[in-house]
Protein backbone atom coordinates (compact mmCIF):
# COMPACT_ATOMS: atom_id res chain seq x y z
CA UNK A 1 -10.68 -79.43 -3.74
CA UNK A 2 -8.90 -76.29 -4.93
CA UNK A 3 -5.90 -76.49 -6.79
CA UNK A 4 -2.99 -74.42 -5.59
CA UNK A 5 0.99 -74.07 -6.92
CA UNK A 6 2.76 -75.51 -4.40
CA UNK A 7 0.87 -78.76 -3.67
CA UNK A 8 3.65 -80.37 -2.60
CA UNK A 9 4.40 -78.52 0.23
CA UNK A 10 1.25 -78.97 1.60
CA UNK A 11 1.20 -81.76 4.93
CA UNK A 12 -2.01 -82.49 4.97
CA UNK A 13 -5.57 -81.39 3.21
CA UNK A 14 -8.07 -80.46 5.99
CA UNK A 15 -12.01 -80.23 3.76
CA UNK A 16 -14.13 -77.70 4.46
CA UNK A 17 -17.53 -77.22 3.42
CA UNK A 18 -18.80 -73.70 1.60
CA UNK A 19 -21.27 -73.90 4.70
CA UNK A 20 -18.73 -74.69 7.34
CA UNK A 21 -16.73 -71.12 6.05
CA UNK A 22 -20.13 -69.30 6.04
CA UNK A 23 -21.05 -70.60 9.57
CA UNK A 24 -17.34 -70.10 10.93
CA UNK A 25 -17.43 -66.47 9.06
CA UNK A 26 -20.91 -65.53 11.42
CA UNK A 27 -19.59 -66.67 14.42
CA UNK A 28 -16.02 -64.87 14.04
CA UNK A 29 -18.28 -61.43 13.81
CA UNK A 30 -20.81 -61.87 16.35
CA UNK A 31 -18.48 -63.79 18.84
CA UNK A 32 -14.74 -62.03 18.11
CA UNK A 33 -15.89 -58.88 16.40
CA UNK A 34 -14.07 -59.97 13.46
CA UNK A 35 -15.33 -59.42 9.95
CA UNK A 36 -13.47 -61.89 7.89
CA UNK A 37 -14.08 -63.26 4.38
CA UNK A 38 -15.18 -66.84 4.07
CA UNK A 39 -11.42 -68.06 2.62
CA UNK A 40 -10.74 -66.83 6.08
CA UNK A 41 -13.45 -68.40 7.49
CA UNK A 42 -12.65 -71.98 6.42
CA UNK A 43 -8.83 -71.50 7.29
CA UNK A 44 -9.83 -71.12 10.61
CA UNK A 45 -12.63 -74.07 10.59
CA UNK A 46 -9.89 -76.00 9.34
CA UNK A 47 -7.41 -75.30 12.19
CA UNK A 48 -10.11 -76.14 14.29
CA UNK A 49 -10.56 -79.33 12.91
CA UNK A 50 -6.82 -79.86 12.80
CA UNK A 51 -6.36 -78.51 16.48
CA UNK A 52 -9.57 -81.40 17.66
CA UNK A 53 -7.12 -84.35 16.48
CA UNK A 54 -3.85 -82.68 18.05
CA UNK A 55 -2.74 -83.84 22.39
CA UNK A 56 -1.03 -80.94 22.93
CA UNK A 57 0.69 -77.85 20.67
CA UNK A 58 -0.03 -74.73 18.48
CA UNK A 59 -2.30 -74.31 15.22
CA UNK A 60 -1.72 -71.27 13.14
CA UNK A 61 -3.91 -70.16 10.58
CA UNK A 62 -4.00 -66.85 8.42
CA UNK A 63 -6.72 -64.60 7.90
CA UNK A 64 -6.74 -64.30 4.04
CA UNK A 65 -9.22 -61.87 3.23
CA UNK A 66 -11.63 -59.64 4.73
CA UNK A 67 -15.77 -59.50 5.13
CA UNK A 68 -16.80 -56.30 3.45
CA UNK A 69 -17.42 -57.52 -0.10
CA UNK A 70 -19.50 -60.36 1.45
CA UNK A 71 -21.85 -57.89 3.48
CA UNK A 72 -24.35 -58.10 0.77
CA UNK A 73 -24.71 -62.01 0.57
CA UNK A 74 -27.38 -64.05 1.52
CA UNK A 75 -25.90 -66.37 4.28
CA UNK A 76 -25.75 -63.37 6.75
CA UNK A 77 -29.28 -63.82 7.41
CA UNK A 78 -29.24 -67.67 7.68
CA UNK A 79 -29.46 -68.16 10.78
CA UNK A 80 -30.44 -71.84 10.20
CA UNK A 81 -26.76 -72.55 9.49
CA UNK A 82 -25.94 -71.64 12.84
CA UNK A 83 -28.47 -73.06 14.55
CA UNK A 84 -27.40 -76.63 12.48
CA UNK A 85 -23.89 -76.14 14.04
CA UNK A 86 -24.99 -75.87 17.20
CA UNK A 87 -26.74 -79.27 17.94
């Protein structure tokens, strides 16, 4: 779990996986044309895990950082990730 400053203002923890950001990273550029960094990546696998538990309302998330220092990384090209998430 990473440590941050302000802790305590945190409501809740949501856990996400390095694997779960990589995934969640893919899919935002080939589905939403987004090229996001994987911080961003898990914020937004996060809100989706948050927004699963919610009846009703509004999730917001922020898009931390961006995808072009990550272009040269391996989990581009593993597909197997996505094709895990999938079934």
């Amino acid at each position: 779990m990473l440590n941050f400053v302000y802790q305590d203002l945190a409501n809740q923890v949501v856990e996400v996986s390095t694997e779960e950001a990589q995934h969640m990273v893919r899919r935002l550029a080939r589905d939403e044309g987004m090229l996001v960094g994987i911080l961003a990546g898990g914020n937004v696998a996060a809100a989706l895990k948050v927004g699963k538990k919610l009846p009703s309302g509004l999730v917001v998330t922020i898009l931390c950082d961006g995808g072009m220092k990550y272009l040269s990384e391996r989990f581009w090209d593993d597909g197997k990730l996505d094709r895990k998430a999938q079934s």
